[in-house]
C-alpha atoms as a PDB file:
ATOM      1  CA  UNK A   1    -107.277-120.050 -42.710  1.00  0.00           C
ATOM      2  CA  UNK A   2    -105.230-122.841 -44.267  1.00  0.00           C
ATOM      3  CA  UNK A   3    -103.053-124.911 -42.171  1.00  0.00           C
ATOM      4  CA  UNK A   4     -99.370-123.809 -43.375  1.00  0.00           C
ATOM      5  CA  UNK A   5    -100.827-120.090 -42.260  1.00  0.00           C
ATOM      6  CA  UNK A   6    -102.264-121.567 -38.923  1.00  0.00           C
ATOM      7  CA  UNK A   7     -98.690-123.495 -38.247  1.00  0.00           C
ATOM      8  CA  UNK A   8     -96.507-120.227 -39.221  1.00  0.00           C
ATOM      9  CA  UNK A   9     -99.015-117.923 -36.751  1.00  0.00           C
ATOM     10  CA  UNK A  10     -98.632-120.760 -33.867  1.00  0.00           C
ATOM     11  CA  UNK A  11     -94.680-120.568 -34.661  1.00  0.00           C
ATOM     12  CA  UNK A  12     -94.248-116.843 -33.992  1.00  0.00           C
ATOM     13  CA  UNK A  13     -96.192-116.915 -30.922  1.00  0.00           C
ATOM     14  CA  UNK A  14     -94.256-119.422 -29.397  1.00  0.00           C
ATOM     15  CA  UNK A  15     -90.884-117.983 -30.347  1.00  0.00           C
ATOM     16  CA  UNK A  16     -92.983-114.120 -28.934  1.00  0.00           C
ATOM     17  CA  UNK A  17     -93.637-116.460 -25.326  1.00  0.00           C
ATOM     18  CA  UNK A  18     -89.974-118.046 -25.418  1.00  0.00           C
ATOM     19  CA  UNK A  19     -88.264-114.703 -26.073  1.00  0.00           C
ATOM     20  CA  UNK A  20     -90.512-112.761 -23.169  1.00  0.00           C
ATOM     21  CA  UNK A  21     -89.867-115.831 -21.103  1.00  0.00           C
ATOM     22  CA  UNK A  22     -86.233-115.842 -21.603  1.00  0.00           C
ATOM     23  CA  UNK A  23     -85.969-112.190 -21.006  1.00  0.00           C
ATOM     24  CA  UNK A  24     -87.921-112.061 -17.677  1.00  0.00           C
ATOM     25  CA  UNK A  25     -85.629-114.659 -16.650  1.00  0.00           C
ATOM     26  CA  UNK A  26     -82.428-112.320 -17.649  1.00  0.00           C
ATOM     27  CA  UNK A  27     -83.928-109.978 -15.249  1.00  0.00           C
ATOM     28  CA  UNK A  28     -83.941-111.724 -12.601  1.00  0.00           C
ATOM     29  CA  UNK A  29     -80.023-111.319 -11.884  1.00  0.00           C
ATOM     30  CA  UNK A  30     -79.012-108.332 -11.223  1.00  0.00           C
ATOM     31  CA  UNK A  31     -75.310-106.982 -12.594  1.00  0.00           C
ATOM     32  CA  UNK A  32     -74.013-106.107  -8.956  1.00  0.00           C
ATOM     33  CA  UNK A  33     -72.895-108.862  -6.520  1.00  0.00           C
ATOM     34  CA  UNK A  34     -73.590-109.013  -2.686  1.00  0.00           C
ATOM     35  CA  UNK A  35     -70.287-109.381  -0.829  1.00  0.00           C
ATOM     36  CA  UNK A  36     -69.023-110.158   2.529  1.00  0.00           C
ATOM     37  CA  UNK A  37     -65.956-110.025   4.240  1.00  0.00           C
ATOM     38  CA  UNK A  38     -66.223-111.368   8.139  1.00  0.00           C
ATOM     39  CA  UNK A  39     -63.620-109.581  10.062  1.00  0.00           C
ATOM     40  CA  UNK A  40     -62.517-110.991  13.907  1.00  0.00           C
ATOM     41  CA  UNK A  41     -60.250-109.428  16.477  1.00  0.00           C
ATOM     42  CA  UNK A  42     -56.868-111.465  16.994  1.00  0.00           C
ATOM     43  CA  UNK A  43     -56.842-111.083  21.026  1.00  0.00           C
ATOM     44  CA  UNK A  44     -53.282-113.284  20.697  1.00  0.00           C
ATOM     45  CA  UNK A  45     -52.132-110.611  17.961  1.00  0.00           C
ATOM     46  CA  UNK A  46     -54.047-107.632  18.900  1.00  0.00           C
ATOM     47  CA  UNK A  47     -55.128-107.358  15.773  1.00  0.00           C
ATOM     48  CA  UNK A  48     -57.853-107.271  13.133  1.00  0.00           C
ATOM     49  CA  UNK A  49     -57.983-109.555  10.651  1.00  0.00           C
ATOM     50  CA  UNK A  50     -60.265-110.793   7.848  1.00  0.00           C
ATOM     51  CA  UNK A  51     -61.295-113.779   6.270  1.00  0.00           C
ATOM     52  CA  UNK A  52     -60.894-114.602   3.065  1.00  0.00           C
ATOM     53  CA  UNK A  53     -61.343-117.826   1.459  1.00  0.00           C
ATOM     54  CA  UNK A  54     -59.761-119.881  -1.711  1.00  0.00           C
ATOM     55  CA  UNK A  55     -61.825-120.296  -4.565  1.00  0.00           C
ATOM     56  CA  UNK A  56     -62.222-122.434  -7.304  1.00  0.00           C
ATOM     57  CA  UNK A  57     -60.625-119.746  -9.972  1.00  0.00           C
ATOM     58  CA  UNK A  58     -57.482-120.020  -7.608  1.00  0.00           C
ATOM     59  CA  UNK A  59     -57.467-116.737  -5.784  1.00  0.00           C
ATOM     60  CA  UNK A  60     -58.188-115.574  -2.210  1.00  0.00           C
ATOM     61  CA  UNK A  61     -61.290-113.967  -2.373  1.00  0.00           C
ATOM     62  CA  UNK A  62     -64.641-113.125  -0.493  1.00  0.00           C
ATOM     63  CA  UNK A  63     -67.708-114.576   0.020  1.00  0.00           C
ATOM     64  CA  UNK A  64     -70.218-112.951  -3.003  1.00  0.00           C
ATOM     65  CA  UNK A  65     -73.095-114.253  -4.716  1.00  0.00           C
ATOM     66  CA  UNK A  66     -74.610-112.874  -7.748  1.00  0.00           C
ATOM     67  CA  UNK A  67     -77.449-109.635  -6.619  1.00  0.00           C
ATOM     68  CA  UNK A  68     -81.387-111.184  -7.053  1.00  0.00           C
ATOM     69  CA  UNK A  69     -84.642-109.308  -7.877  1.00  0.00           C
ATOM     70  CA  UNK A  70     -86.729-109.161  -5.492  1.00  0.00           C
ATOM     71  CA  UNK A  71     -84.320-110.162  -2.605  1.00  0.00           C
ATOM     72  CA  UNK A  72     -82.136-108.107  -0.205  1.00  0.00           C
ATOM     73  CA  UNK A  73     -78.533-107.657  -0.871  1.00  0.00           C
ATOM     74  CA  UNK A  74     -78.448-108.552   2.965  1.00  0.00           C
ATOM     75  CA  UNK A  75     -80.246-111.959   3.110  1.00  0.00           C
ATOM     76  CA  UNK A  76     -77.777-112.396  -0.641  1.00  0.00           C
ATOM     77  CA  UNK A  77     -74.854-111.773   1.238  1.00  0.00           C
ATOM     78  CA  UNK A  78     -75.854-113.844   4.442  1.00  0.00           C
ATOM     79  CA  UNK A  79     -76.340-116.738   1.692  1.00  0.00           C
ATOM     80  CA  UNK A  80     -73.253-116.366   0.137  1.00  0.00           C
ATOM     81  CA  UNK A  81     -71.317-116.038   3.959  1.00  0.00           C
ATOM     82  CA  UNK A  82     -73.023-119.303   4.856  1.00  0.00           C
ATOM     83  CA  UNK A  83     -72.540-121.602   2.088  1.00  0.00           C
ATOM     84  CA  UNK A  84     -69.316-120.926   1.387  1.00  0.00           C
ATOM     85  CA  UNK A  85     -68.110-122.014   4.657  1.00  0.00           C
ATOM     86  CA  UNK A  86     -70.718-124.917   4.424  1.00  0.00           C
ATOM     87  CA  UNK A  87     -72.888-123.392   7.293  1.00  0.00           C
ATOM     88  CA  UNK A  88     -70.173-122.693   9.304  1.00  0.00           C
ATOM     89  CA  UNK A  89     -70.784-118.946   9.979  1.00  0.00           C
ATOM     90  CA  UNK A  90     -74.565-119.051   9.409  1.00  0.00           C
ATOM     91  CA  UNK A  91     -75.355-115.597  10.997  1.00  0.00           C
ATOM     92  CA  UNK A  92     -77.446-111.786  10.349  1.00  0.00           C
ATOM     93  CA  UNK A  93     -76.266-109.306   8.839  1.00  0.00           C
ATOM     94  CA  UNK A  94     -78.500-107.343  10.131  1.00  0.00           C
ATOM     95  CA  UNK A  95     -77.078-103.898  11.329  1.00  0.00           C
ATOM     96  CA  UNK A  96     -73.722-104.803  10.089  1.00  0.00           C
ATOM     97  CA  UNK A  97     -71.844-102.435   8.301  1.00  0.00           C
ATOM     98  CA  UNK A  98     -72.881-101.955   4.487  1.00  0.00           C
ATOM     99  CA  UNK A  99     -71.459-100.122   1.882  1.00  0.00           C
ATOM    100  CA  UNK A 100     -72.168 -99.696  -2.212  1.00  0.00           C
ATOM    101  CA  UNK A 101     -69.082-100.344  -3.726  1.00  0.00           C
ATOM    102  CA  UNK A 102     -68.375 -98.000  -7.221  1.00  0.00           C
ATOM    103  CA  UNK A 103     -69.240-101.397  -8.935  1.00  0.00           C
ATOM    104  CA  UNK A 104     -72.339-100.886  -7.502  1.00  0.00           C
ATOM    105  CA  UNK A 105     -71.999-103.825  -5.595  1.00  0.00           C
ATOM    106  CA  UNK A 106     -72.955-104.601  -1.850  1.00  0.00           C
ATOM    107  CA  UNK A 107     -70.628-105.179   1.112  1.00  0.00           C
ATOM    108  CA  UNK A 108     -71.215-106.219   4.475  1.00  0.00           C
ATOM    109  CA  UNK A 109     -68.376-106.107   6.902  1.00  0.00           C
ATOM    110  CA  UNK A 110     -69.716-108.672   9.496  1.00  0.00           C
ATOM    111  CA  UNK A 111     -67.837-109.125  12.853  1.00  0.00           C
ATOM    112  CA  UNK A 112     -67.275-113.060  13.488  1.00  0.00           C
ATOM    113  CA  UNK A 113     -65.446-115.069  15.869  1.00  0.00           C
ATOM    114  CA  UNK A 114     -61.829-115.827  15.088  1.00  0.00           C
ATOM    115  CA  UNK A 115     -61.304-119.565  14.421  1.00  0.00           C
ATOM    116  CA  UNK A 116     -58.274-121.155  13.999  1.00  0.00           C
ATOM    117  CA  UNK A 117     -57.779-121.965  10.405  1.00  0.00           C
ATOM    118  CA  UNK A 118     -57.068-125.726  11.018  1.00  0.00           C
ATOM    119  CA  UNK A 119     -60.947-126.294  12.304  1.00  0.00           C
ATOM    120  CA  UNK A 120     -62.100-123.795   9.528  1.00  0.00           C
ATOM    121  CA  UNK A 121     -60.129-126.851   7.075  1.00  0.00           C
ATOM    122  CA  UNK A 122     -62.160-129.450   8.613  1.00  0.00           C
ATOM    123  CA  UNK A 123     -65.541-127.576   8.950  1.00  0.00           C
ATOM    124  CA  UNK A 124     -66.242-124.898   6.307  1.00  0.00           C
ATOM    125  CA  UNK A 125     -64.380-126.367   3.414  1.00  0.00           C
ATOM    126  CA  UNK A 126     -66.647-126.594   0.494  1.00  0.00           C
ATOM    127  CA  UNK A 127     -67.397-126.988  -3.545  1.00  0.00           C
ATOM    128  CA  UNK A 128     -66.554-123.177  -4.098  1.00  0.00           C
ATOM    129  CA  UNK A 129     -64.166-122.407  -0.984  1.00  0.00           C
ATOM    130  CA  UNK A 130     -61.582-125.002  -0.502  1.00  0.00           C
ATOM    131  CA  UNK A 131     -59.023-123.495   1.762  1.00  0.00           C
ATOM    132  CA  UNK A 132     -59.317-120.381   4.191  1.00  0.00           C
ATOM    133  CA  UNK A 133     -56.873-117.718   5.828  1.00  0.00           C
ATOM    134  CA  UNK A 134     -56.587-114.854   8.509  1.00  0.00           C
ATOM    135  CA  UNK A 135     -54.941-111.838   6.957  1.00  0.00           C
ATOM    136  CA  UNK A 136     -54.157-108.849   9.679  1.00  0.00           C
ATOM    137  CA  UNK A 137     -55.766-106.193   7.721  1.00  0.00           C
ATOM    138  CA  UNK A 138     -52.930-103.624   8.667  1.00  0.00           C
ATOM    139  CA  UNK A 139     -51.228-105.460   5.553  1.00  0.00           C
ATOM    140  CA  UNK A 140     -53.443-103.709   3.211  1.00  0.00           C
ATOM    141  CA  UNK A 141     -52.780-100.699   4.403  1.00  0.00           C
ATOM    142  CA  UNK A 142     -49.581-101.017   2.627  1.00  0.00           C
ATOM    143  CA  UNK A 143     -48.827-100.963  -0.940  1.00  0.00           C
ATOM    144  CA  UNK A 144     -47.936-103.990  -1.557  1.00  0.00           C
ATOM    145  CA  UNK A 145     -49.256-107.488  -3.185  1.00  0.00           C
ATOM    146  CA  UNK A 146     -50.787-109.806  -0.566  1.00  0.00           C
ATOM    147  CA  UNK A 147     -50.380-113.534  -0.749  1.00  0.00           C
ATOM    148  CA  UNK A 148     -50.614-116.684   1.576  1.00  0.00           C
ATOM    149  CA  UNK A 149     -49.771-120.083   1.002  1.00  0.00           C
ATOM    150  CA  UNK A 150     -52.684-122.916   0.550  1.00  0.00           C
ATOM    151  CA  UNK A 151     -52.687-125.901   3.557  1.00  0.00           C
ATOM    152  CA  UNK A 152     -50.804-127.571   0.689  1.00  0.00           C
ATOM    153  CA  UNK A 153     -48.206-124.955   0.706  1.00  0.00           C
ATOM    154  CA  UNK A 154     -48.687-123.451  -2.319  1.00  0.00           C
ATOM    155  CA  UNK A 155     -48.652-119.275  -2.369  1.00  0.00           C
ATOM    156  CA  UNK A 156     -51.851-117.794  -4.105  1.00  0.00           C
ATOM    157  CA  UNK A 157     -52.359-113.839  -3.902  1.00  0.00           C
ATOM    158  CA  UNK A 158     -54.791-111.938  -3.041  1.00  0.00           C
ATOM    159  CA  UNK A 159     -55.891-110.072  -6.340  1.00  0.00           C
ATOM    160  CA  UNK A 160     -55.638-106.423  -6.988  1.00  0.00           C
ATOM    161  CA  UNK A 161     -60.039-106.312  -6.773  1.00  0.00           C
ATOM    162  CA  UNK A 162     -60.288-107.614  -3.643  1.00  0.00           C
ATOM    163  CA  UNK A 163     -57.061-105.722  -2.048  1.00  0.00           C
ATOM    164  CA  UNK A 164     -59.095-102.607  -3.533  1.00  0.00           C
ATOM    165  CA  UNK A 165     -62.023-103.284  -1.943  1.00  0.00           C
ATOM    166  CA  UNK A 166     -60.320-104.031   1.073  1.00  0.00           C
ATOM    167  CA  UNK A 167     -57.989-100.741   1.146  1.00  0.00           C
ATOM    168  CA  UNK A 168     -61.139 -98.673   0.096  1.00  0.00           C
ATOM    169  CA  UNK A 169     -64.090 -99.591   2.370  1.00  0.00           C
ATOM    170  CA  UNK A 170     -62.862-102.640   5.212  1.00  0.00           C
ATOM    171  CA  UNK A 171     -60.058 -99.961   6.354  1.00  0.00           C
ATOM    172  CA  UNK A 172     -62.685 -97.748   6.971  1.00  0.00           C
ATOM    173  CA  UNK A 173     -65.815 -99.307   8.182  1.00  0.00           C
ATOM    174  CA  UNK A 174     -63.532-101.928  10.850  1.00  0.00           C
ATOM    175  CA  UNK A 175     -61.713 -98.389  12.042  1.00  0.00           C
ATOM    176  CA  UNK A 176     -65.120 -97.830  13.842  1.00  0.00           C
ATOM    177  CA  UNK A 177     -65.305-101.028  15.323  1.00  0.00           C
ATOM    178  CA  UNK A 178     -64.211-101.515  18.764  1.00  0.00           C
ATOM    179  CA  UNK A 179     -62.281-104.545  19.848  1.00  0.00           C
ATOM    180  CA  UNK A 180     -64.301-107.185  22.559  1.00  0.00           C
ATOM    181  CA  UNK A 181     -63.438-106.719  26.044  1.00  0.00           C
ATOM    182  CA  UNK A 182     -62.972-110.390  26.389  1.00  0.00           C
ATOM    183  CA  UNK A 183     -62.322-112.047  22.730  1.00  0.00           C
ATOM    184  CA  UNK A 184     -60.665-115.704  22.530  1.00  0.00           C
ATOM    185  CA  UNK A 185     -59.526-117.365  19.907  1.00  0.00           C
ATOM    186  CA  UNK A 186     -61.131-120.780  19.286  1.00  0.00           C
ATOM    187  CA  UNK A 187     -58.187-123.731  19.263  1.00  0.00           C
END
């Protein structure tokens, strides 16, 4: 075998490795997200509410990370709950209720306890969620947009995916949840 034959046979196999490579690593994310939307009762209000938080694209949203081979939507979702309120509601989600979303998706409504937003400011703010609010989740029931202002005072909506998601499977899932006998809200 010459050398220019050698070379070309060498170049091929590393493009074959680099390709196989490169596609193994595309399957390794998954085209569904794990999601997770912490609900807490209001015992002031009497209400539910759930927590959404600000992201970077400018929207209130939930806490999602991208699905994983190999790994639990569950332990995903947990992930995505804790770091985006930078450890602040590190918790299972063991036994909490899960649904698959028509975008094949996972959510996990998790109880949590209600925090005032204030101390969420000071100690879940983070790289991807920068603010945080308590919606009553009665609003969804109606057909309406949802928006809250920032801290800063700006008003950002809640978009029309997330109010869907909301309206479609948190309505449901937090109608079988009962209240706590004694719930407080942190000051």
């Amino acid at each position: 075998m010459n050398f220019l034959s050698l070379l070309k046979q060498c170049t091929i196999s590393l493009f074959i490795f680099s390709l196989s490579n490169h596609l193994y690593a595309l399957e390794a994310v998954y085209h569904w997200r794990a999601r997770v939307i912490p609900v807490a009762f209001n015992n002031y209000t009497k209400q539910w509410n759930i927590l959404l938080g600000h992201d970077i694209h400018g929207y209130w949203t939930d806490f999602s990370l991208p699905g994983q081979a190999k790994v639990r939507a569950s332990i995903t979702a947990q992930e995505a709950l804790s770091s985006q309120t930078n450890g602040f509601y590190k918790l299972s989600l063991q036994g909490t209720p899960t649904v698959k979303t028509s975008l094949t998706d996972v959510l996990h409504i998790v109880k949590v306890p209600y925090t005032d937003r204030a101390i969420l400011q000071i100690k879940a703010k983070n790289t991807s969620k920068d603010d945080f609010v308590w919606i009553p989740l009665s609003e969804f029931s109606q057909d309406k947009k949802v928006k809250r202002p920032l801290a800063n005072g700006k008003i950002v909506e809640v978009p029309y995916g997330i109010r869907k998601l909301i309206t479609k499977y948190v309505l449901k899932e937090v109608s079988k949840l009962k209240p706590p006998l004694k719930a407080s809200i942190s000051q």
